[in-house]
N, C-alpha and C. Protein backbone atom coordinates (compact mmCIF):
# COMPACT_ATOMS: atom_id res chain seq x y z
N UNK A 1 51.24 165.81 -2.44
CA UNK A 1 49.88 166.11 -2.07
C UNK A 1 49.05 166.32 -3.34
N UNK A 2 47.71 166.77 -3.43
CA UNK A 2 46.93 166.05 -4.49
C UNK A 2 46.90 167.60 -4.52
N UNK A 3 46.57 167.99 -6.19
CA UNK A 3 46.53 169.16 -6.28
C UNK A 3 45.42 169.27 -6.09
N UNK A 4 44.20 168.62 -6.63
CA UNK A 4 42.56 169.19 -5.95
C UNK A 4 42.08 169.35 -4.67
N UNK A 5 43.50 169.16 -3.79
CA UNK A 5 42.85 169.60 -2.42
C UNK A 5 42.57 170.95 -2.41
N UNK A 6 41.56 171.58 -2.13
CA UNK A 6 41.37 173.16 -1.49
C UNK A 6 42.66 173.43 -0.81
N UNK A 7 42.58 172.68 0.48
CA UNK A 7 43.92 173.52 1.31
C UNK A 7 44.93 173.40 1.29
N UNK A 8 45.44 172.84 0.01
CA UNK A 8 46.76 173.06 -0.42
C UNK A 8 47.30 173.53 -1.47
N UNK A 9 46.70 175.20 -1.55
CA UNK A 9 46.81 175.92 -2.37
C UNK A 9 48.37 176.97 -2.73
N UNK A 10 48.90 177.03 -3.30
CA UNK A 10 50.60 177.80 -3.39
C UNK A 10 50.61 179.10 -2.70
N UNK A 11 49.27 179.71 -2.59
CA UNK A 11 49.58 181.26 -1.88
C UNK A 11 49.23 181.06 -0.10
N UNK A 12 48.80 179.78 -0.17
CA UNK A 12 49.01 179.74 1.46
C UNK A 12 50.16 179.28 2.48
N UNK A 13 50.36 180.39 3.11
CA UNK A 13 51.51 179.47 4.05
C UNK A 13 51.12 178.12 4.36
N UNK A 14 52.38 177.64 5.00
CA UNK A 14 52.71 176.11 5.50
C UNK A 14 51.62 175.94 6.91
N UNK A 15 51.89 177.05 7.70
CA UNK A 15 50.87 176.69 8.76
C UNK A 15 49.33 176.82 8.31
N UNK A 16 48.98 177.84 7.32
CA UNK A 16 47.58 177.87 6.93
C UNK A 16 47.19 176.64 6.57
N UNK A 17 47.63 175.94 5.87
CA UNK A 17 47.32 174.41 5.03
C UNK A 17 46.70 173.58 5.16
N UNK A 18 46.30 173.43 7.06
CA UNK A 18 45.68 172.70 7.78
C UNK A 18 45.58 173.16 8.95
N UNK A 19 44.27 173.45 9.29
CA UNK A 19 43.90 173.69 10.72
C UNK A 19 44.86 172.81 12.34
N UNK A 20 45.00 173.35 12.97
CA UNK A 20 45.42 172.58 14.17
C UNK A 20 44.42 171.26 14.24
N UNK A 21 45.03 170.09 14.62
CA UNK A 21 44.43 169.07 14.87
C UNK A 21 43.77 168.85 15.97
N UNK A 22 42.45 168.41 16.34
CA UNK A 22 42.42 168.27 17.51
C UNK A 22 42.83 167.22 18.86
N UNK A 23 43.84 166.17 18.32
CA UNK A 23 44.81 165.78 19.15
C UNK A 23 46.00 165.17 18.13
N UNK A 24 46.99 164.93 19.05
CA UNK A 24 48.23 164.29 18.39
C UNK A 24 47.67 162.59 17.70
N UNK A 25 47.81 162.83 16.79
CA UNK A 25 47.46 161.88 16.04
C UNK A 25 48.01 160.10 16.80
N UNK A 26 49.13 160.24 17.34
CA UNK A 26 50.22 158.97 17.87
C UNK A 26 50.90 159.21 19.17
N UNK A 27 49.16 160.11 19.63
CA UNK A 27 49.96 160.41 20.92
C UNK A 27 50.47 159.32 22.07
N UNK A 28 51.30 159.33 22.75
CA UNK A 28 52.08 158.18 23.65
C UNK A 28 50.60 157.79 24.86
N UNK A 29 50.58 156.53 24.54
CA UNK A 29 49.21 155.85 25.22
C UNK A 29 48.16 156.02 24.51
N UNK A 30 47.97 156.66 23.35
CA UNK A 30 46.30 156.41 22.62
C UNK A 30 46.78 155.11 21.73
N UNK A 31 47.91 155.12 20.98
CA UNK A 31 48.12 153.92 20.35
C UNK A 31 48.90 152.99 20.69
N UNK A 32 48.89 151.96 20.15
CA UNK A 32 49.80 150.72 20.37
C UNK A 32 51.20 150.80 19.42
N UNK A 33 52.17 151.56 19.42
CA UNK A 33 53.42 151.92 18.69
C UNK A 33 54.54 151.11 19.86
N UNK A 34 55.25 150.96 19.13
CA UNK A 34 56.63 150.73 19.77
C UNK A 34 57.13 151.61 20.44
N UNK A 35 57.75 151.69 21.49
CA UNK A 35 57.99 152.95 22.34
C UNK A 35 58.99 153.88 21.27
N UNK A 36 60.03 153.36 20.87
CA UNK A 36 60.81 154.61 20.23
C UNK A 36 60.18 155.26 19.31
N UNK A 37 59.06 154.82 18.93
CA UNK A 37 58.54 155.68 17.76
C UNK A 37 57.58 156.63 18.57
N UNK A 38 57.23 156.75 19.59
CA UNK A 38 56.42 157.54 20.29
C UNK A 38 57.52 158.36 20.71
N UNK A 39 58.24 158.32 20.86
CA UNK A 39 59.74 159.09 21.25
C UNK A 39 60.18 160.01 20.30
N UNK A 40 59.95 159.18 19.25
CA UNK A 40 60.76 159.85 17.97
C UNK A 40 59.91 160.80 17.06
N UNK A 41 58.54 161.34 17.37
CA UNK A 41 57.82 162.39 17.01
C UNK A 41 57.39 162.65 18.58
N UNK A 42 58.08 162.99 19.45
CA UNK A 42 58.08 163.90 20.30
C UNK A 42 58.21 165.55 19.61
N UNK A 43 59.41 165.39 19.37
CA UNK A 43 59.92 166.67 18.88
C UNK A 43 58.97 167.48 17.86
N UNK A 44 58.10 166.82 17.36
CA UNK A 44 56.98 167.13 16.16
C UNK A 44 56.19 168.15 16.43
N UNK A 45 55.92 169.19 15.69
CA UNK A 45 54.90 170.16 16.05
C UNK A 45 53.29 169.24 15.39
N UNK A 46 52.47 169.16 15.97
CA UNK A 46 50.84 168.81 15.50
C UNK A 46 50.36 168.73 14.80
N UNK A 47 50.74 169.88 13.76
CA UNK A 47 50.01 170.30 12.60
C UNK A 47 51.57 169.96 11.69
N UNK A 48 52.77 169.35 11.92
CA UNK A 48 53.42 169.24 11.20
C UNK A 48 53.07 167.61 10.84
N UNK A 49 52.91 167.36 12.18
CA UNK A 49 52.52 165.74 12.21
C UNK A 49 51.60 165.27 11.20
N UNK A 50 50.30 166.14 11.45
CA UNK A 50 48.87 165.68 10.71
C UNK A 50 48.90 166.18 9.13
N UNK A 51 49.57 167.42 8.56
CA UNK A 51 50.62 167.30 7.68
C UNK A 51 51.19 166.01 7.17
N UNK A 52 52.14 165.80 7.69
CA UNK A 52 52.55 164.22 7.23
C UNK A 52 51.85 163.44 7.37
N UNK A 53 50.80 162.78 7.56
CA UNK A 53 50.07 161.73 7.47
C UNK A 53 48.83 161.94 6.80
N UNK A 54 48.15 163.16 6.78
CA UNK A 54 47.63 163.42 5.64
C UNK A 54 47.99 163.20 4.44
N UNK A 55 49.19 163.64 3.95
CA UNK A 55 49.95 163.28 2.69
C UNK A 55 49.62 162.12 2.52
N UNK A 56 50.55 161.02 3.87
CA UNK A 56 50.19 159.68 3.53
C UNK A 56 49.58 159.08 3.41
N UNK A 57 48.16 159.48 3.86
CA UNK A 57 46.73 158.67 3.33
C UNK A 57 46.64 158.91 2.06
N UNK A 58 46.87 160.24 1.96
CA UNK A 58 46.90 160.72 0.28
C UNK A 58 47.52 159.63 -0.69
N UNK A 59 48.52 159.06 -0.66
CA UNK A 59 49.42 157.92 -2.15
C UNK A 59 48.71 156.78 -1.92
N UNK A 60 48.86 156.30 -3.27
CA UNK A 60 48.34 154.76 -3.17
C UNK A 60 49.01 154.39 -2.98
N UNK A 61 48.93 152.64 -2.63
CA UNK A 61 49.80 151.77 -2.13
C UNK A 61 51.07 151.61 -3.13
N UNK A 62 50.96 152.35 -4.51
CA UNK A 62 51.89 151.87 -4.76
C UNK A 62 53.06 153.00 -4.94
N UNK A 63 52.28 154.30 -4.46
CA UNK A 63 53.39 155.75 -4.11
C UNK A 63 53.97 155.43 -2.69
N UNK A 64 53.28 154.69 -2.12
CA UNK A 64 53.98 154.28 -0.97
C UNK A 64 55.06 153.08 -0.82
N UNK A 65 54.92 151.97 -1.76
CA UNK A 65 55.91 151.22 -2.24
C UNK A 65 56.76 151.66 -2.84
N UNK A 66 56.76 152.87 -3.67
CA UNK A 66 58.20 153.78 -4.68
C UNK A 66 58.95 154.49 -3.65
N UNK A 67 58.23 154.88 -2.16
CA UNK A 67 59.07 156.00 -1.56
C UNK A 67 59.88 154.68 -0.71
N UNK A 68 59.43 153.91 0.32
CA UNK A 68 59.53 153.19 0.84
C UNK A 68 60.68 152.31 0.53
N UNK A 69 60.57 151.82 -1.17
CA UNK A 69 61.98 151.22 -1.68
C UNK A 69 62.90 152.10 -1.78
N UNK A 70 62.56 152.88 -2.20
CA UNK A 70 63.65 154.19 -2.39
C UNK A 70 64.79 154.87 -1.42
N UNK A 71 64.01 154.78 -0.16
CA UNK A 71 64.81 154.63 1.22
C UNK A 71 65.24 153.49 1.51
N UNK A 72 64.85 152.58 1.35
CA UNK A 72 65.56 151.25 1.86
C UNK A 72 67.13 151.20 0.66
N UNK A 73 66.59 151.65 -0.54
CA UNK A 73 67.85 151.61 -1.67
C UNK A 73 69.19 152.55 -0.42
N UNK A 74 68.61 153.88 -0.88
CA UNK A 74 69.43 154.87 -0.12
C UNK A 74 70.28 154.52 1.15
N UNK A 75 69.10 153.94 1.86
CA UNK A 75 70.01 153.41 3.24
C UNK A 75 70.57 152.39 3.20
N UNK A 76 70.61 151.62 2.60
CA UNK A 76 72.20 150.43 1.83
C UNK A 76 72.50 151.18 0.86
N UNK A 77 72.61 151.77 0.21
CA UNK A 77 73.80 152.63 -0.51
C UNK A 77 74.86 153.28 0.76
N UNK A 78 73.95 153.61 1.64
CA UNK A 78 74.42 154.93 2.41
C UNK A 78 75.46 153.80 3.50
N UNK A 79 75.13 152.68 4.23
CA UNK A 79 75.71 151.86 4.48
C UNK A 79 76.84 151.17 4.04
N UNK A 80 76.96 150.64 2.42
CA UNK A 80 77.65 150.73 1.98
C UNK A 80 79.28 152.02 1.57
N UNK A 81 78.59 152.72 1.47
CA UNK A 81 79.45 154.14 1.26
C UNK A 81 80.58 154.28 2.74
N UNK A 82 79.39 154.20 3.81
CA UNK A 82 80.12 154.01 5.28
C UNK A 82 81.38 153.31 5.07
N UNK A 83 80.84 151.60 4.76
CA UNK A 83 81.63 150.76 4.65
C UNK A 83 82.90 151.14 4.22
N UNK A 84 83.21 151.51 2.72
CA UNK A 84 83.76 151.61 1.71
C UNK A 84 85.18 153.11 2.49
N UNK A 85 84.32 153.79 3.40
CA UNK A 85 85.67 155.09 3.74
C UNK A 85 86.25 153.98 4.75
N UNK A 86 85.64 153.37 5.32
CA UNK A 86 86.81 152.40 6.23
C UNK A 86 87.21 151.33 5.80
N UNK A 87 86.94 150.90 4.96
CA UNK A 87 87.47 149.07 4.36
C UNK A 87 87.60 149.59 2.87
N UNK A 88 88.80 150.51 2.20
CA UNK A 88 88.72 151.16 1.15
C UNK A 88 89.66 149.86 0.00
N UNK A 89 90.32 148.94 1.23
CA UNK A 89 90.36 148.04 -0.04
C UNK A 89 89.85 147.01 -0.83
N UNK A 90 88.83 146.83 0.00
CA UNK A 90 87.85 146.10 -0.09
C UNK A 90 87.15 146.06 -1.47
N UNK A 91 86.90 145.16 -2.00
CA UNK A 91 86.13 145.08 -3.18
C UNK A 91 84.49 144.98 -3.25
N UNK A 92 84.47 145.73 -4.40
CA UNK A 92 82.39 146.02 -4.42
C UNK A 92 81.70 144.75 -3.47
N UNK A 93 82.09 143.41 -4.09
CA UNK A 93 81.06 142.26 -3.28
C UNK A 93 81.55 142.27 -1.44
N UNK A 94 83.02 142.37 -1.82
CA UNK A 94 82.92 142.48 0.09
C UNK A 94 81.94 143.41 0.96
N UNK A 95 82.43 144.54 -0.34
CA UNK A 95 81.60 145.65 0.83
C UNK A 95 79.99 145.31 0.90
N UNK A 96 79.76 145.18 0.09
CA UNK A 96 78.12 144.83 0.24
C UNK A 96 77.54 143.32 0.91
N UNK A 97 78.75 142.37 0.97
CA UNK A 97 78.76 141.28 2.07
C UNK A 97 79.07 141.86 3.56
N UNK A 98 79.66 142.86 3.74
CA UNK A 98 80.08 143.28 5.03
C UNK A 98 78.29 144.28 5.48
N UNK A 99 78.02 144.64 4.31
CA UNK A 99 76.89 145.00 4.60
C UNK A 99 75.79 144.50 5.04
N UNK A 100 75.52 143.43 4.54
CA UNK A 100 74.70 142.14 4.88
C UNK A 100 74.84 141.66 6.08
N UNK A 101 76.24 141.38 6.58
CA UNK A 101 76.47 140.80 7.86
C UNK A 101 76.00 142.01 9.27
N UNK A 102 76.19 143.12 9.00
CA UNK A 102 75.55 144.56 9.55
C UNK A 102 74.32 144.33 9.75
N UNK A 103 73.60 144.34 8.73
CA UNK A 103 72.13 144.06 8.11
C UNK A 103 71.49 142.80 9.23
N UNK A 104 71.61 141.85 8.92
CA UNK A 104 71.95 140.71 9.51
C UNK A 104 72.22 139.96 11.21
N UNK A 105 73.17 140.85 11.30
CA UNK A 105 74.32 140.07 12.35
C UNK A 105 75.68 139.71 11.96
N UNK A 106 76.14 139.87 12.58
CA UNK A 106 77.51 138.65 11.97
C UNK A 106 77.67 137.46 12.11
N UNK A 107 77.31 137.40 13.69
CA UNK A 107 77.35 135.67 13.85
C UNK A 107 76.32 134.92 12.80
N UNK A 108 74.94 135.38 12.80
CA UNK A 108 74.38 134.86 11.42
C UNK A 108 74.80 135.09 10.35
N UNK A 109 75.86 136.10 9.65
CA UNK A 109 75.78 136.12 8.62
C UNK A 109 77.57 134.98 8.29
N UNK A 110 77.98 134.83 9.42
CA UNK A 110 78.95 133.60 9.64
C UNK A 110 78.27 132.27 9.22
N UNK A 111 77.15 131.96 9.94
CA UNK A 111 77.00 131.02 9.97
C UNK A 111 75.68 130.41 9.21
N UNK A 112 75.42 131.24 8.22
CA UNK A 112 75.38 130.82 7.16
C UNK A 112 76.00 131.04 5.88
N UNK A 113 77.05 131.82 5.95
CA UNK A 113 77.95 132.05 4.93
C UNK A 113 78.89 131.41 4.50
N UNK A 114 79.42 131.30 6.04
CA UNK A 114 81.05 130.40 6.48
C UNK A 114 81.96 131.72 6.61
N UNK A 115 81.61 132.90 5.80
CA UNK A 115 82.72 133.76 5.77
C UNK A 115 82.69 134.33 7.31
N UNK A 116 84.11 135.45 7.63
CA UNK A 116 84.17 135.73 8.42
C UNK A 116 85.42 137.53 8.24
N UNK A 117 85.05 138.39 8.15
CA UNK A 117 85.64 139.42 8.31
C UNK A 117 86.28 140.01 9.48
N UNK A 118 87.64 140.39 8.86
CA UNK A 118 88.33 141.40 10.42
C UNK A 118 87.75 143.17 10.28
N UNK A 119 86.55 142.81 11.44
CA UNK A 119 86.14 144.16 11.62
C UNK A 119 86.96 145.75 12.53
C-alpha cells in the first residue's frame, strides 16, 4: 500500500483503515465472474475484500506482473515438489515433464510429446 495514503497510517488498526464499503464489491449477480470465484470470497469479510482491491488498484501494472509471476513460479515449484515425494526417482526433467503433462493434460501432453508416464 502507498505510504501517502492518509488511511493507512501504523497506529491504526486493521479495521480502522477503511470505512465499511457500501456494497460487496463482486457481489454474486452484480458482476459477470465465473461462478467459483463468487464462491470463493464468500467467506470474505467487506472491508477485508475492499482492503484487497484497494491495494490492487494501488500497483502498477508492473507490481502486478512481479506478484502474479511470482505465484505462478511458486505454484510449479510447489507442483513439482508434490511430484518429486511420490516419483522420488525420478529425475529433475521428468519431474517437471510430469508437471507439464498435469499442467496440460496427459493425453495432450502424450500427444504431442510421444512420451507417456506410469502414473
Amino acid at each position: 500500500m502507498r505510504e501517502d495514503d492518509p488511511g493507512l497510517t501504523a497506529d491504526r488498526g486493521l479495521c480502522q483503515m477503511i470505512p465499511p464499503p457500501r456494497r460487496c464489491l463482486l457481489a454474486p449477480g452484480r458482476v459477470s465472474m465465473p461462478r467459483h470465484v463468487n464462491e470463493s470470497i464468500q467467506d470474505t469479510e467487506p472491508w477485508a475484500e475492499e482492503l484487497l482491491f484497494r491495494h490492487w488498484r494501488s500497483l502498477t501494472p508492473e507490481e502486478k506482473w512481479a506478484i502474479m509471476s511470482e505465484a505462478s513460479i511458486a505454484v510449479e515449484e510447489l507442483s513439482i515438489e508434490g511430484l518429486r515425494r511420490r516419483y522420488s526417482r525420478d529425475s529433475e526433467e521428468d519431474l517437471r515433464l510430469r508437471a507439464a503433462a498435469l499442467r496440460i493434460g496427459r493425453e495432450e501432453f502424450e500427444r504431442w510429446t510421444g512420451r507417456r508416464f506410469q502414473w
